[in-house]
Protein backbone atom coordinates (compact mmCIF):
# COMPACT_ATOMS: atom_id res chain seq x y z
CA UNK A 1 101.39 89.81 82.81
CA UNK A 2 98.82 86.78 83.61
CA UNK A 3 99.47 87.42 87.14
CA UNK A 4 98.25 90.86 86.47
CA UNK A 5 95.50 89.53 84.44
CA UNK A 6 93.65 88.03 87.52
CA UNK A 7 94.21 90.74 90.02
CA UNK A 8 91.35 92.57 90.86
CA UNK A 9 90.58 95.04 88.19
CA UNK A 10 90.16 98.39 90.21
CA UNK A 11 93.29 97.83 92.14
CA UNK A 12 94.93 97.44 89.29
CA UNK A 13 93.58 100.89 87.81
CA UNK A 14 94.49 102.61 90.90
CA UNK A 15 98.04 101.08 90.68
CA UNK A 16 98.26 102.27 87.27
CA UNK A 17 97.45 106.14 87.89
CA UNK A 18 99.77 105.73 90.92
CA UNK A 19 102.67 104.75 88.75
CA UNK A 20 102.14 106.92 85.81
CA UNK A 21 101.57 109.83 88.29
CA UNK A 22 104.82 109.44 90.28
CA UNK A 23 107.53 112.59 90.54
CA UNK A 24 108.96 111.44 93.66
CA UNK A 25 108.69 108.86 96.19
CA UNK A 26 106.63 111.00 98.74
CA UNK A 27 104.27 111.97 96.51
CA UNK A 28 104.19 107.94 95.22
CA UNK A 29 103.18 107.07 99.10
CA UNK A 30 100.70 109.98 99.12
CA UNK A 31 98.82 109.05 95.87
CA UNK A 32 99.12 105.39 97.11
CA UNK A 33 97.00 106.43 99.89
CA UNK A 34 94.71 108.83 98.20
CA UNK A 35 94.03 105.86 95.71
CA UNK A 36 93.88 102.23 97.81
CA UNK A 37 92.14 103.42 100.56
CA UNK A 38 88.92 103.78 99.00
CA UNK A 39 89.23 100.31 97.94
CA UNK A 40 88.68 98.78 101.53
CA UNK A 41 85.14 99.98 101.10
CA UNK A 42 84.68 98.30 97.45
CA UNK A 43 82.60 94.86 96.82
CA UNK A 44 85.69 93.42 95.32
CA UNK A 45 87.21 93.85 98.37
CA UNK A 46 84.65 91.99 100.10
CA UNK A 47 85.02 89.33 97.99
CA UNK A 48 88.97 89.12 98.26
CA UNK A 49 87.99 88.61 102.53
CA UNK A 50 85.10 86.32 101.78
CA UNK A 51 87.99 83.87 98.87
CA UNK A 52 90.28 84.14 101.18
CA UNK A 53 88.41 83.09 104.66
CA UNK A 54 87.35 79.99 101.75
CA UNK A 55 91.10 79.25 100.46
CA UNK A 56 89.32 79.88 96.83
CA UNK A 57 90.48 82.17 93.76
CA UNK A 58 88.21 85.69 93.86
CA UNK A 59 85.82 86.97 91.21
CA UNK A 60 85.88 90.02 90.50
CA UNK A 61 82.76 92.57 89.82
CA UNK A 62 85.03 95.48 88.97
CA UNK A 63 82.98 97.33 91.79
């Protein structure tokens, strides 16, 4: 759970609806799309490049 904890916040809401949406796997890798690909485009995900270019732990905006 405390590696959950400090994952970033609207992946983690995305992952959630994925899971609790799921009838079947194809649908699973549809909704995975339909959900994470916005996230390329979020300033978390910015961030995530940026900590990792830095070797240092991301925070998270939630945005």
């Amino acid at each position: 759970m405390a590696e959950i904890e400090g994952c970033a916040p609207l992946a983690v809401a995305a992952t959630k609806r994925v899971i609790n949406a799921l009838d079947s796997h194809a649908q699973g890798f549809h909704l995975e799309m339909v959900e994470q690909f916005p996230l390329f485009t979020t300033e978390d995900s910015a961030i995530a490049i940026e900590a990792r270019m830095k070797r240092r732990k991301p925070e998270w905006q939630g945005r």
